[in-house]
PDB file of N, CA and C in Angstrom:
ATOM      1  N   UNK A   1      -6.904  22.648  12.238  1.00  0.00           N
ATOM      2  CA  UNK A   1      -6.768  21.500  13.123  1.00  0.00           C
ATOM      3  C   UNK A   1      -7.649  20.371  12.607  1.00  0.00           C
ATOM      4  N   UNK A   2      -7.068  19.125  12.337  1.00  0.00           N
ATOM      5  CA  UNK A   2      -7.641  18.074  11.920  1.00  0.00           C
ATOM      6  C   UNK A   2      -8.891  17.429  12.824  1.00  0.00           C
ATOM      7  N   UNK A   3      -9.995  17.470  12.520  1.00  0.00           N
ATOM      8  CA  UNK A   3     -10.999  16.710  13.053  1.00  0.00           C
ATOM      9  C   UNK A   3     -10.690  14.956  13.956  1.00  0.00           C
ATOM     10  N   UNK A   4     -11.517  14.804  15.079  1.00  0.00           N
ATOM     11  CA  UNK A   4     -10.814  13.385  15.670  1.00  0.00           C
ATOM     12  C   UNK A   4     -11.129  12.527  14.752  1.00  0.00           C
ATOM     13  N   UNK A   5     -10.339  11.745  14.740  1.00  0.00           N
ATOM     14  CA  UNK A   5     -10.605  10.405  13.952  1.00  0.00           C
ATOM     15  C   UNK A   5     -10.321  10.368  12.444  1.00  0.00           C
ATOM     16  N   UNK A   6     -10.277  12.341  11.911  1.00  0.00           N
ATOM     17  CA  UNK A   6      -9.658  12.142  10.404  1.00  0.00           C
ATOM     18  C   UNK A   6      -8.226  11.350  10.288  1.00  0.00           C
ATOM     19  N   UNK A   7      -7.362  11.254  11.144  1.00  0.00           N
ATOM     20  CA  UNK A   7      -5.977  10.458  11.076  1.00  0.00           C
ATOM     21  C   UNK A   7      -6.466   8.982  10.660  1.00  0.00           C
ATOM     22  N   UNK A   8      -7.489   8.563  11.636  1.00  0.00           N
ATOM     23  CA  UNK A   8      -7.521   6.987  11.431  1.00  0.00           C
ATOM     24  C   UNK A   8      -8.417   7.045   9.740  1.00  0.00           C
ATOM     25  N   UNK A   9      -8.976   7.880   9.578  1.00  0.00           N
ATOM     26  CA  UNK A   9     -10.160   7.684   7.870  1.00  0.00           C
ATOM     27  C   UNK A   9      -9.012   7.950   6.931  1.00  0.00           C
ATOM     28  N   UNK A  10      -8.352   8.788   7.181  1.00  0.00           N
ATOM     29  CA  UNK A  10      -6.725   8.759   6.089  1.00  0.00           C
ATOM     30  C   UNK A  10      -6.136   7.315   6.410  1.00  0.00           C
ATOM     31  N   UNK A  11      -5.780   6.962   7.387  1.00  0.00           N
ATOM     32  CA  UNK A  11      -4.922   5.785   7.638  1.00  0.00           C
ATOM     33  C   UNK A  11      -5.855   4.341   6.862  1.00  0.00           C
ATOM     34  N   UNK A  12      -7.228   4.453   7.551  1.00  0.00           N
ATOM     35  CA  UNK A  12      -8.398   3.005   6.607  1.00  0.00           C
ATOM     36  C   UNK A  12      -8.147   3.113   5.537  1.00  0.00           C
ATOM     37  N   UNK A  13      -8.036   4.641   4.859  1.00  0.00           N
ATOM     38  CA  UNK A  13      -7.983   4.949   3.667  1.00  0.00           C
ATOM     39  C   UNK A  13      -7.015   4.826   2.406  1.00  0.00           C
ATOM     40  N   UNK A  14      -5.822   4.883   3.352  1.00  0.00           N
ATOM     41  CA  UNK A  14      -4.523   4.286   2.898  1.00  0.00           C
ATOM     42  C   UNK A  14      -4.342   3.007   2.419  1.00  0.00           C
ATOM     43  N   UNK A  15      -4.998   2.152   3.744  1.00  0.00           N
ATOM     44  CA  UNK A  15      -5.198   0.793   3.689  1.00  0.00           C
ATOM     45  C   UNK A  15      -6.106   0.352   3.057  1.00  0.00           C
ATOM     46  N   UNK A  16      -7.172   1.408   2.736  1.00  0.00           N
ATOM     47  CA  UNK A  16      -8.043   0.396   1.881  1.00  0.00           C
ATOM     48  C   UNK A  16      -7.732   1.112   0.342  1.00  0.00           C
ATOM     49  N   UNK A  17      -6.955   1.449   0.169  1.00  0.00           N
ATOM     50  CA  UNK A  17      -6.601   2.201  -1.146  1.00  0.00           C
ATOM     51  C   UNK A  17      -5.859   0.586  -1.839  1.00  0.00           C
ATOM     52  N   UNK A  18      -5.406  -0.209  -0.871  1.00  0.00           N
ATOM     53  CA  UNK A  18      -4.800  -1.149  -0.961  1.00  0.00           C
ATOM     54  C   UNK A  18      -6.004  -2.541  -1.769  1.00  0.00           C
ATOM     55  N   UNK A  19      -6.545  -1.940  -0.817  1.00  0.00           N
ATOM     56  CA  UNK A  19      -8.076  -3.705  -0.860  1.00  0.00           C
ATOM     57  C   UNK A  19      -8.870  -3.866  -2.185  1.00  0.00           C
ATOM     58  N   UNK A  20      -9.057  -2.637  -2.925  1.00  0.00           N
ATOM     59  CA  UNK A  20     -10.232  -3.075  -3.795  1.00  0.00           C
ATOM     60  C   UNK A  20     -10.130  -4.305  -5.111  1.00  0.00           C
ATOM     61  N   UNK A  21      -8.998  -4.035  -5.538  1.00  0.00           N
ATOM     62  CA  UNK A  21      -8.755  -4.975  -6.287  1.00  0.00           C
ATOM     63  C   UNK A  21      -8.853  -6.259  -6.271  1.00  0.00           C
ATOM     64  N   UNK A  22      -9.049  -6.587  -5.365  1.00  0.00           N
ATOM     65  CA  UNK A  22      -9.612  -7.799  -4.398  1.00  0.00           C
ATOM     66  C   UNK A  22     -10.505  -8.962  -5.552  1.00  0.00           C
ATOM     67  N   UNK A  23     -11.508  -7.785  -6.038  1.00  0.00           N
ATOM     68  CA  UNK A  23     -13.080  -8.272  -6.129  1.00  0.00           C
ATOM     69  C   UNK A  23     -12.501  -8.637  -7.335  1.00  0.00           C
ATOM     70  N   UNK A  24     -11.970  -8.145  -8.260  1.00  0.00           N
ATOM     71  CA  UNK A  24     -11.505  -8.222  -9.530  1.00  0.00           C
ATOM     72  C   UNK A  24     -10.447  -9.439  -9.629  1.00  0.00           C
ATOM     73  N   UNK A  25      -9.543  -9.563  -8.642  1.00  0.00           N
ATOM     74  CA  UNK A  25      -8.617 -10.306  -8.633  1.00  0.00           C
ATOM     75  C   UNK A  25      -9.046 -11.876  -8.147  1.00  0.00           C
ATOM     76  N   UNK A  26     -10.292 -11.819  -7.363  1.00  0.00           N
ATOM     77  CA  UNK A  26     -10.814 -13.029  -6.571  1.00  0.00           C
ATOM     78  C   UNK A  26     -12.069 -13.712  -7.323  1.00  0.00           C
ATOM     79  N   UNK A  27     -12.536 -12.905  -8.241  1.00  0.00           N
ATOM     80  CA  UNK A  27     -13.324 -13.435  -9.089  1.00  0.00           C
ATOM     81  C   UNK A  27     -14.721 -13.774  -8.233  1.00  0.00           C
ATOM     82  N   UNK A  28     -15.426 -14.404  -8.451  1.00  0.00           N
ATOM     83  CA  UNK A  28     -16.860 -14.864  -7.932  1.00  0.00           C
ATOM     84  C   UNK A  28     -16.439 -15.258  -6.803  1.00  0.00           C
ATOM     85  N   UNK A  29     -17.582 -15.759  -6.230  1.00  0.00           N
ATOM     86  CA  UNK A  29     -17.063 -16.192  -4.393  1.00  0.00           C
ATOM     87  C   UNK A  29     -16.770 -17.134  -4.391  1.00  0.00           C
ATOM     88  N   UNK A  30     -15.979 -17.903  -3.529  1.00  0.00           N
ATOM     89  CA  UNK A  30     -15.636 -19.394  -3.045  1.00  0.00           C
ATOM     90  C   UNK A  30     -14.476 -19.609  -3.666  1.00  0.00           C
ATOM     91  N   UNK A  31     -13.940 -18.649  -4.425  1.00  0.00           N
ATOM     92  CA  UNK A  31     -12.821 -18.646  -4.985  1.00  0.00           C
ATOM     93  C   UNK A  31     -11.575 -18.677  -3.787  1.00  0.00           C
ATOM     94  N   UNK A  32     -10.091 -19.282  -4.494  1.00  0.00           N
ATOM     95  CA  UNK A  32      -9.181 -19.512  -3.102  1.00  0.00           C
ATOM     96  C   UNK A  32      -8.896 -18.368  -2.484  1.00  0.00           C
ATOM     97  N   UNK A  33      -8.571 -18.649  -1.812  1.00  0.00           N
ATOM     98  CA  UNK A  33      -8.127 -17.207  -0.879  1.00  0.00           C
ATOM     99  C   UNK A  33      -6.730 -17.081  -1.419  1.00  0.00           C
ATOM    100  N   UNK A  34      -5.971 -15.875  -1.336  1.00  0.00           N
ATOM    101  CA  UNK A  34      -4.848 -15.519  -1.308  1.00  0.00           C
ATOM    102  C   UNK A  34      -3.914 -16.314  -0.321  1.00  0.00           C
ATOM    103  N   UNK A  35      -2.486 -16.072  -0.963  1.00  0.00           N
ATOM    104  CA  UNK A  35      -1.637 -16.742   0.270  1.00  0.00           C
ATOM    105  C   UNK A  35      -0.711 -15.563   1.105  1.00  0.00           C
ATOM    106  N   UNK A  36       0.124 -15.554   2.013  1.00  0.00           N
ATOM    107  CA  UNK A  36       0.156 -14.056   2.454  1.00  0.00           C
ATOM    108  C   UNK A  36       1.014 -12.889   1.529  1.00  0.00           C
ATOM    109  N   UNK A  37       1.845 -13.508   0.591  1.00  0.00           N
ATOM    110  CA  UNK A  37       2.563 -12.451  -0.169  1.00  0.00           C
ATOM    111  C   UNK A  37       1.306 -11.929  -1.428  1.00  0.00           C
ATOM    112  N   UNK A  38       0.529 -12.535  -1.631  1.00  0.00           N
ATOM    113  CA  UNK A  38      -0.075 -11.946  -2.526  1.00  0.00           C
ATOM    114  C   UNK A  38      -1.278 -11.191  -1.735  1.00  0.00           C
ATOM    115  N   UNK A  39      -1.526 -11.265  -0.647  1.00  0.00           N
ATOM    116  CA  UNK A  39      -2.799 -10.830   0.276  1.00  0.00           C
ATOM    117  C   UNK A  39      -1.831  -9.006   0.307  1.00  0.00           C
ATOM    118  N   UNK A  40      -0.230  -8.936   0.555  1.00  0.00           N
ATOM    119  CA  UNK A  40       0.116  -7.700   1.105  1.00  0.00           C
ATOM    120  C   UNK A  40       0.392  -7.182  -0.558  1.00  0.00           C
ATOM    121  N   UNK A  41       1.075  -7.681  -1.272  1.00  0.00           N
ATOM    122  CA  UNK A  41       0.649  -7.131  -2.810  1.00  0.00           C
ATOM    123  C   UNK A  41      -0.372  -6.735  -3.429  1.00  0.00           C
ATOM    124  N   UNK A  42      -1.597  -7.361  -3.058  1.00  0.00           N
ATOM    125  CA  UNK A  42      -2.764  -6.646  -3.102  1.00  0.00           C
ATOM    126  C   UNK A  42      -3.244  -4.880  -2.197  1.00  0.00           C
ATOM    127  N   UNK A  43      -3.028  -5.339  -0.969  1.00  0.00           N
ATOM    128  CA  UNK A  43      -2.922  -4.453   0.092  1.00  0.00           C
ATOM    129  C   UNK A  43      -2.201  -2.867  -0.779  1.00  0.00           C
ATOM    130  N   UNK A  44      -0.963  -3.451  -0.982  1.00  0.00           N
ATOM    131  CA  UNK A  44      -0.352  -2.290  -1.365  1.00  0.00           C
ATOM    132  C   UNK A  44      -0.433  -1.340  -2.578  1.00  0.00           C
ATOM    133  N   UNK A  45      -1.611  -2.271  -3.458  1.00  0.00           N
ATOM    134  CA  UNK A  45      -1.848  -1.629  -5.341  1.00  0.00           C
ATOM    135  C   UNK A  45      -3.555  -1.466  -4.792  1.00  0.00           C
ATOM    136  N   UNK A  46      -3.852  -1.771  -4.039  1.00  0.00           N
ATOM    137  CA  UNK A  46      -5.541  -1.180  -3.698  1.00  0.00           C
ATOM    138  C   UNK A  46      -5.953  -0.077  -4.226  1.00  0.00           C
ATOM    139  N   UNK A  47      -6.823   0.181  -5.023  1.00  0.00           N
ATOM    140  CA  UNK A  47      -6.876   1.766  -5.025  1.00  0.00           C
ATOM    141  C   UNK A  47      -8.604   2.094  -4.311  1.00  0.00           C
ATOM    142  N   UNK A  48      -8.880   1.258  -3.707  1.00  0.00           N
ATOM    143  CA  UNK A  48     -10.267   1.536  -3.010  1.00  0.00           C
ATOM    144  C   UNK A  48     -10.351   3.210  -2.473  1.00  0.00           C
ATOM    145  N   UNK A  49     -11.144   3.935  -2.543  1.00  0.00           N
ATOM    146  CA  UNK A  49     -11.297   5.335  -1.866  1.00  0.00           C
ATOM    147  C   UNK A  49     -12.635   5.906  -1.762  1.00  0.00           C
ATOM    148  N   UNK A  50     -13.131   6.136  -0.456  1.00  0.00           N
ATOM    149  CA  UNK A  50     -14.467   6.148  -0.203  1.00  0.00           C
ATOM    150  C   UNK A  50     -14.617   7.886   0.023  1.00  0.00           C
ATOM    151  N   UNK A  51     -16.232   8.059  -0.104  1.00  0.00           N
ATOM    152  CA  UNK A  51     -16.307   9.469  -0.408  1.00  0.00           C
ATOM    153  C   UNK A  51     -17.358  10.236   0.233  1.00  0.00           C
ATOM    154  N   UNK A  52     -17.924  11.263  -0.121  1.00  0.00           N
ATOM    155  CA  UNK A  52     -18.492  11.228   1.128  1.00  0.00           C
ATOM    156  C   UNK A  52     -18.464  12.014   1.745  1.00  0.00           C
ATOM    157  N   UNK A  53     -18.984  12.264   3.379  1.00  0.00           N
ATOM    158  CA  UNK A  53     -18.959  12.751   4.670  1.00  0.00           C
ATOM    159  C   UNK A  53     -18.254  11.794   5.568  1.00  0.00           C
ATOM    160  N   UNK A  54     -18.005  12.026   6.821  1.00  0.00           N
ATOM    161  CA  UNK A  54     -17.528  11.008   7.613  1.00  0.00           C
ATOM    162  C   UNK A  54     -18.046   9.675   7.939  1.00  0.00           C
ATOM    163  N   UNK A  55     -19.702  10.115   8.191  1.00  0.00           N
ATOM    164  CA  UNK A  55     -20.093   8.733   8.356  1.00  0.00           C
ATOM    165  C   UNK A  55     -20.428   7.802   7.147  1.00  0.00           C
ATOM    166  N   UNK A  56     -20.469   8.645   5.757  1.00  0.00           N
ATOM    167  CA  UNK A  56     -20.511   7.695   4.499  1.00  0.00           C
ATOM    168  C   UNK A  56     -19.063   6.856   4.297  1.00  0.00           C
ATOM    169  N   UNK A  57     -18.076   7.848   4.536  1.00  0.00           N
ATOM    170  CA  UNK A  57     -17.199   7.339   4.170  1.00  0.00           C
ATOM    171  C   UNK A  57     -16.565   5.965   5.342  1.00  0.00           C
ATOM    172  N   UNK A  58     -16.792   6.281   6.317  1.00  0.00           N
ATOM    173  CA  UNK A  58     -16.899   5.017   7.651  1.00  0.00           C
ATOM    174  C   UNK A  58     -17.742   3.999   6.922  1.00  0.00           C
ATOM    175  N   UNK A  59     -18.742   4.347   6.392  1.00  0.00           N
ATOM    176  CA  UNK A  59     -19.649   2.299   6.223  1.00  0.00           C
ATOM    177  C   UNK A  59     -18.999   2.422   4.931  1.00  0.00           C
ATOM    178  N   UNK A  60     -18.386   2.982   3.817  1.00  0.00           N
ATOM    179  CA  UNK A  60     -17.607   2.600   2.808  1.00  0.00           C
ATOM    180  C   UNK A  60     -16.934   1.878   2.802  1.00  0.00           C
ATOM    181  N   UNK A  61     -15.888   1.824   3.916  1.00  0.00           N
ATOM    182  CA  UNK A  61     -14.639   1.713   4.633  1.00  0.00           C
ATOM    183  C   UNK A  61     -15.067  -0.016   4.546  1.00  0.00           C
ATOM    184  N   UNK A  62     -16.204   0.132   5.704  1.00  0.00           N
ATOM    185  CA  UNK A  62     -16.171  -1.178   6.410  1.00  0.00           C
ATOM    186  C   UNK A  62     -16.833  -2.193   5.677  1.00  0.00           C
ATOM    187  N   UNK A  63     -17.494  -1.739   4.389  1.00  0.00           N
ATOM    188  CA  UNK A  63     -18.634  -2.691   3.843  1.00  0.00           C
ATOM    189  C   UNK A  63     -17.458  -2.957   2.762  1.00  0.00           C
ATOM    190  N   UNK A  64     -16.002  -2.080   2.451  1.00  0.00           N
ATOM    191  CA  UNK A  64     -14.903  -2.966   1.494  1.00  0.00           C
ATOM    192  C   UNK A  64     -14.389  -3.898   2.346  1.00  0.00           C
ATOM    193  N   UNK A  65     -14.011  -3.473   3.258  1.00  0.00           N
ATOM    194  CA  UNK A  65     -13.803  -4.587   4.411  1.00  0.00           C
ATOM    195  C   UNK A  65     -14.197  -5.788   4.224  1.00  0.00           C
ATOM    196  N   UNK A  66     -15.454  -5.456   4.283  1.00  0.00           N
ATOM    197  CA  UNK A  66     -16.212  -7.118   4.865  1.00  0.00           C
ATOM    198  C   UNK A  66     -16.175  -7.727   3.368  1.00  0.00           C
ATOM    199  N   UNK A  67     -15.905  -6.769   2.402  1.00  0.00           N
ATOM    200  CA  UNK A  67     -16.373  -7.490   0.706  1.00  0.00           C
ATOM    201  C   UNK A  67     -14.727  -8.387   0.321  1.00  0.00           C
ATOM    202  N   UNK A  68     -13.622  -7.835   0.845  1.00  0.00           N
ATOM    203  CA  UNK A  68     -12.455  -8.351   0.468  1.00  0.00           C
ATOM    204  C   UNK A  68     -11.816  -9.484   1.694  1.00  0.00           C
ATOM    205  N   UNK A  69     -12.131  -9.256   2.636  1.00  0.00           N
ATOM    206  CA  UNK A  69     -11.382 -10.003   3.765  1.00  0.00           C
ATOM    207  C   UNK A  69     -11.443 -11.713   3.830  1.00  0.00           C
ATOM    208  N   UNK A  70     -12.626 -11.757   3.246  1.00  0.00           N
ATOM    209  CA  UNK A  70     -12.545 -14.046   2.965  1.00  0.00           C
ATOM    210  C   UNK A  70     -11.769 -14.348   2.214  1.00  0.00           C
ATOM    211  N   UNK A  71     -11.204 -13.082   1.039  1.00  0.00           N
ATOM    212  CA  UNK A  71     -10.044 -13.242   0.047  1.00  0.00           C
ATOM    213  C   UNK A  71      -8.643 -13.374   0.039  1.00  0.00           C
ATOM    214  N   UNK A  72      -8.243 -12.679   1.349  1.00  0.00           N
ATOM    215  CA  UNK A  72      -7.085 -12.866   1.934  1.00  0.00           C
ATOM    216  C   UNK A  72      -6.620 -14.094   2.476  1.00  0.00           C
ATOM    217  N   UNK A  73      -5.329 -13.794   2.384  1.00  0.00           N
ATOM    218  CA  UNK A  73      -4.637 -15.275   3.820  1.00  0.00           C
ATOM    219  C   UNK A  73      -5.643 -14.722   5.268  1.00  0.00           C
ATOM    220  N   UNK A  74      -5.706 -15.847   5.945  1.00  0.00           N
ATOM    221  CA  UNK A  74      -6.014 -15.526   7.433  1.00  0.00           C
ATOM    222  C   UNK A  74      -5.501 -14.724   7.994  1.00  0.00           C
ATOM    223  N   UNK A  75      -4.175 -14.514   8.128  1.00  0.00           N
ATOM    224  CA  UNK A  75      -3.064 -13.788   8.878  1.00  0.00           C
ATOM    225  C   UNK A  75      -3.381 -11.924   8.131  1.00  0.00           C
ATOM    226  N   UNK A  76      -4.025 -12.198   7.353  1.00  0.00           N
ATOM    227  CA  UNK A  76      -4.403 -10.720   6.554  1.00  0.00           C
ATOM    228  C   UNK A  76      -5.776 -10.346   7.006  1.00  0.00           C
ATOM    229  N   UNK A  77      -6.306 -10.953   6.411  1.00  0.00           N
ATOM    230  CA  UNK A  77      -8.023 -11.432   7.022  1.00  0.00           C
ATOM    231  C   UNK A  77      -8.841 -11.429   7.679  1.00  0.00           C
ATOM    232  N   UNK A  78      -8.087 -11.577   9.146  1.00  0.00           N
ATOM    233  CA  UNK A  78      -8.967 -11.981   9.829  1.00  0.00           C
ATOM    234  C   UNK A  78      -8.431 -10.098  10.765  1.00  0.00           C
ATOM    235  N   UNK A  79      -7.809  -9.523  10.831  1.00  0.00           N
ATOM    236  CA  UNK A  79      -7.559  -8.327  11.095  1.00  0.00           C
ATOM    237  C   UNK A  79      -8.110  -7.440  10.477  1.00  0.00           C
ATOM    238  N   UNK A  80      -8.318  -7.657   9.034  1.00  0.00           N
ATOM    239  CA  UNK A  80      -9.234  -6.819   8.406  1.00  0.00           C
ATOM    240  C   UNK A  80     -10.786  -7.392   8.963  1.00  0.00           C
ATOM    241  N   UNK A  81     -11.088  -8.205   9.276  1.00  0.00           N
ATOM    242  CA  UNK A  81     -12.492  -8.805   9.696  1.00  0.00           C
ATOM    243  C   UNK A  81     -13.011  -7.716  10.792  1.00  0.00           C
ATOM    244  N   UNK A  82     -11.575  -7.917  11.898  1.00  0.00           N
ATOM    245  CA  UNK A  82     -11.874  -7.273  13.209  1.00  0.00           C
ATOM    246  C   UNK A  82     -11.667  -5.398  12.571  1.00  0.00           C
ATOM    247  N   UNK A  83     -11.315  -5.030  11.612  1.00  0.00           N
ATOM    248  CA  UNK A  83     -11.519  -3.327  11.275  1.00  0.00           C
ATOM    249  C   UNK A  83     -12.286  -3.080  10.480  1.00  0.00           C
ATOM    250  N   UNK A  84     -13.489  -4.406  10.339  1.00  0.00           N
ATOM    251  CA  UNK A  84     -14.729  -3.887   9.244  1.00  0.00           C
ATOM    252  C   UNK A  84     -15.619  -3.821  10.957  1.00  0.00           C
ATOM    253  N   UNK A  85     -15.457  -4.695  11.891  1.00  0.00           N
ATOM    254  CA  UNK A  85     -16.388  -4.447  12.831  1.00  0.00           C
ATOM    255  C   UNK A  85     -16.460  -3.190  13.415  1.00  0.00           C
ATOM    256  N   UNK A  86     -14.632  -2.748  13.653  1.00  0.00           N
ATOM    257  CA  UNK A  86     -15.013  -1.135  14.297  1.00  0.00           C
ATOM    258  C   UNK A  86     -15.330  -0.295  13.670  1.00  0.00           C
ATOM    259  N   UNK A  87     -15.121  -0.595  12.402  1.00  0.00           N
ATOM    260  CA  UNK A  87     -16.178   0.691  11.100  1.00  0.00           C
ATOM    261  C   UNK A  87     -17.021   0.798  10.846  1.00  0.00           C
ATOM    262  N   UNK A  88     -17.680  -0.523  11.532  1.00  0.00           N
ATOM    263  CA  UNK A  88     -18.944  -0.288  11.592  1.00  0.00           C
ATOM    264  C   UNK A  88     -20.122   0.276  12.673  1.00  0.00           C
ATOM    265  N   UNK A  89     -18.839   0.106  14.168  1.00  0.00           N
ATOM    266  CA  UNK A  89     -19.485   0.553  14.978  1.00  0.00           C
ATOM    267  C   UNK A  89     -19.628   2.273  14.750  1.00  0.00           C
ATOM    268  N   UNK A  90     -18.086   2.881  14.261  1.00  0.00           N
ATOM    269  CA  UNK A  90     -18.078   4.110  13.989  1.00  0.00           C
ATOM    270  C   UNK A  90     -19.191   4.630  12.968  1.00  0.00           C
ATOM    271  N   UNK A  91     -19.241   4.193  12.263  1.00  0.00           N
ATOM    272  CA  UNK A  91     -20.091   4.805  11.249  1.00  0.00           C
ATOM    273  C   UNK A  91     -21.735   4.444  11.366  1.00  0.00           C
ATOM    274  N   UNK A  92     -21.759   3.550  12.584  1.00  0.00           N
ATOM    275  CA  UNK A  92     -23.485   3.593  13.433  1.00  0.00           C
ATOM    276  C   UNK A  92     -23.574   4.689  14.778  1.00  0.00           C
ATOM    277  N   UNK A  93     -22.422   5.222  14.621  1.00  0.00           N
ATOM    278  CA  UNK A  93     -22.604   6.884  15.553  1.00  0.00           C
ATOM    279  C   UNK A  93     -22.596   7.526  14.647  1.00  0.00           C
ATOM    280  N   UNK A  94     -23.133   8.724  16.181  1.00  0.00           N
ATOM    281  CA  UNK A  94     -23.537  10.096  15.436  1.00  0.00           C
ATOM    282  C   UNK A  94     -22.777  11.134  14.162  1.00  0.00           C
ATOM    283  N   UNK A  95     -21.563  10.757  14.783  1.00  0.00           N
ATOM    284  CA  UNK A  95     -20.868  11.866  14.228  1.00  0.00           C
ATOM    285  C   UNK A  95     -20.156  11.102  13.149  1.00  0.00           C
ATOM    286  N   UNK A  96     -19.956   9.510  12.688  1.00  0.00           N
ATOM    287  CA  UNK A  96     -19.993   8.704  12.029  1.00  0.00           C
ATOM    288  C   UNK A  96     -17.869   8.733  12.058  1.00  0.00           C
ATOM    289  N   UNK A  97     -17.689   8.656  13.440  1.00  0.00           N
ATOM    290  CA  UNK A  97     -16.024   9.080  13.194  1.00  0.00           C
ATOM    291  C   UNK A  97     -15.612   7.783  14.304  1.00  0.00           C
ATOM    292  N   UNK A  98     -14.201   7.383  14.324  1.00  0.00           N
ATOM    293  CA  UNK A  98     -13.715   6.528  15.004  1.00  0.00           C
ATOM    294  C   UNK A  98     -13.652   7.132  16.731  1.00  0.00           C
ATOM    295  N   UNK A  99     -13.945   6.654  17.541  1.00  0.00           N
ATOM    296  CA  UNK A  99     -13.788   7.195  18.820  1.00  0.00           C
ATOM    297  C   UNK A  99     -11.761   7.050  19.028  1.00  0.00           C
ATOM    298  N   UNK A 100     -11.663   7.028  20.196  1.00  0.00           N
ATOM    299  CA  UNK A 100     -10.552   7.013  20.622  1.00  0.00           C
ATOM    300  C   UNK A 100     -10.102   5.818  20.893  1.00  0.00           C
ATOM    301  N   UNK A 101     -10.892   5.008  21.822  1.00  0.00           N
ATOM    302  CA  UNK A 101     -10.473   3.205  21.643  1.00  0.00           C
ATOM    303  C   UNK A 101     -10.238   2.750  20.454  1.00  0.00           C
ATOM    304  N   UNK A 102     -11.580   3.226  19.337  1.00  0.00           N
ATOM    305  CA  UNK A 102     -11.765   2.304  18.120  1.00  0.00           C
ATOM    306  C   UNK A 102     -10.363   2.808  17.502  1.00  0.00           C
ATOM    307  N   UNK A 103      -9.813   3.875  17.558  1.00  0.00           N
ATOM    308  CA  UNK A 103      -8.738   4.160  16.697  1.00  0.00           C
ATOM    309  C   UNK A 103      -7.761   3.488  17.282  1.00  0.00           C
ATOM    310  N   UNK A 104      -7.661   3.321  18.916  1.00  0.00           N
ATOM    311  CA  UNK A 104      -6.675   2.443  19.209  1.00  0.00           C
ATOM    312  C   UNK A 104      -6.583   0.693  18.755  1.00  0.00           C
ATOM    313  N   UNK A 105      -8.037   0.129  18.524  1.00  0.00           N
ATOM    314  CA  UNK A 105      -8.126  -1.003  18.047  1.00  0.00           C
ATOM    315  C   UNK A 105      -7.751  -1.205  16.756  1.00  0.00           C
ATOM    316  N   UNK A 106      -8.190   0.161  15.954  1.00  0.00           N
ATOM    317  CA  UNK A 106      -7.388  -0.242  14.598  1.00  0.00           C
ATOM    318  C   UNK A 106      -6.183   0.018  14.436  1.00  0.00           C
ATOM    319  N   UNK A 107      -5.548   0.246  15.208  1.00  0.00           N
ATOM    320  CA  UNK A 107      -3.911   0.466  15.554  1.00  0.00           C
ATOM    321  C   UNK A 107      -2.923  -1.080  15.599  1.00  0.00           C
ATOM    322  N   UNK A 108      -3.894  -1.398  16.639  1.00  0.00           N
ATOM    323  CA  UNK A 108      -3.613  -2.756  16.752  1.00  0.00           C
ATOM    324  C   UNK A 108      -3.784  -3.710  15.787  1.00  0.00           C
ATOM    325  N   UNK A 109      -4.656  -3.766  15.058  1.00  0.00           N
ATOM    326  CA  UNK A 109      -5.303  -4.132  13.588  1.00  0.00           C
ATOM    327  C   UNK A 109      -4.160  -4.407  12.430  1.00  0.00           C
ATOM    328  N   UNK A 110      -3.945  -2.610  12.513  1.00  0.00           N
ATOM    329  CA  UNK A 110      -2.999  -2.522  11.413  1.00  0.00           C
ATOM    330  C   UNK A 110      -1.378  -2.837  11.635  1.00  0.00           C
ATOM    331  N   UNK A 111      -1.224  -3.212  12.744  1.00  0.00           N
ATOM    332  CA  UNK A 111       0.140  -3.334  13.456  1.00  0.00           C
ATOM    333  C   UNK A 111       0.427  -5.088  13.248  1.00  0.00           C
ATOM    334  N   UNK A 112      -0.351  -5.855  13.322  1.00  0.00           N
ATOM    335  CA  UNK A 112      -0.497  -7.096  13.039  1.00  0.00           C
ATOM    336  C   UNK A 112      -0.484  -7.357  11.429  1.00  0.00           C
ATOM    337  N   UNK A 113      -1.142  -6.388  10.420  1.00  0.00           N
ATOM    338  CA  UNK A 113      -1.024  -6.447   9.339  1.00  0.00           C
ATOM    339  C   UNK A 113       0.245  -6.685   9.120  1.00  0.00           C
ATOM    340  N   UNK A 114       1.023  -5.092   9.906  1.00  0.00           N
ATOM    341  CA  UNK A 114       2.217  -5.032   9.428  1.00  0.00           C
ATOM    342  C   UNK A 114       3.412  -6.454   9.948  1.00  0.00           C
ATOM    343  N   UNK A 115       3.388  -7.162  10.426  1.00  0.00           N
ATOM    344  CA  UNK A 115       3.925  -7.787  11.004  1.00  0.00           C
ATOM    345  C   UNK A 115       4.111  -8.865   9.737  1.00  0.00           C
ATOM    346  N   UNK A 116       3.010  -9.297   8.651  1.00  0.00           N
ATOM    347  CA  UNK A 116       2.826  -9.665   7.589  1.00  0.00           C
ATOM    348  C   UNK A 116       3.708  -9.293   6.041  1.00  0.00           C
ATOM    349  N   UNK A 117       2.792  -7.808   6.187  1.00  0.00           N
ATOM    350  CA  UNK A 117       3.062  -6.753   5.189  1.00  0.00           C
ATOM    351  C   UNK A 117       4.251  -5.651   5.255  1.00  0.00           C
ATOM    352  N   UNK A 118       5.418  -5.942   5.238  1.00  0.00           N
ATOM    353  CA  UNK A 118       6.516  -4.877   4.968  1.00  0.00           C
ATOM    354  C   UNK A 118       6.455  -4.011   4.284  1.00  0.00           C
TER     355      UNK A 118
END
């Protein structure tokens, strides 16, 4: 039986399998942001993958988060903004795992992505 919250660390994980390329692709900071077809083309060749225990792999999660998200379109961006905050709340608990709201917030998160990202 799968541990709570392993669904949503596979699912960040998915999604952030998407993000890393980011850093490589965006070059130094202040660089432009993406526009939205290239923000979900990125998304989708990510190979970010964090490692770990639960709660390492939670501030992994959220500190790619916060490193790729000014790089995106807004409409990408700013959803990833709001799922570096709940990864971070998760991974400042104990058990370093998404609660049950937070997984519902990143539901919502990633549902708006998709609305973007086909």
């Amino acid at each position: 039986m799968p541990k709570p919250g392993a669904g949503v660390v596979r699912s960040a994980v998915a999604l952030s399998a998407g993000l890393a390329a980011i850093l490589l692709l965006g070059g130094c900071a202040g660089a432009p942001k993406m526009d939205v077809a290239a923000s979900c083309e990125f998304l989708n060749n990510d190979t970010f993958k964090p490692d770990g225990n639960q709660q390492q792999q939670s501030k992994q999660i959220a500190a790619h988060y916060h490193e790729i998200a000014d790089r995106l379109a807004p409409e990408i961006g700013n959803p990833i903004k709001d799922m570096a905050a709940i990864m971070d709340e998760a991974a400042a608990s104990s058990l370093g795992a998404a609660t049950k709201d937070q997984q519902e917030k990143l539901t919502v998160q990633f549902n708006k992505i998709g609305e973007y990202c086909k």
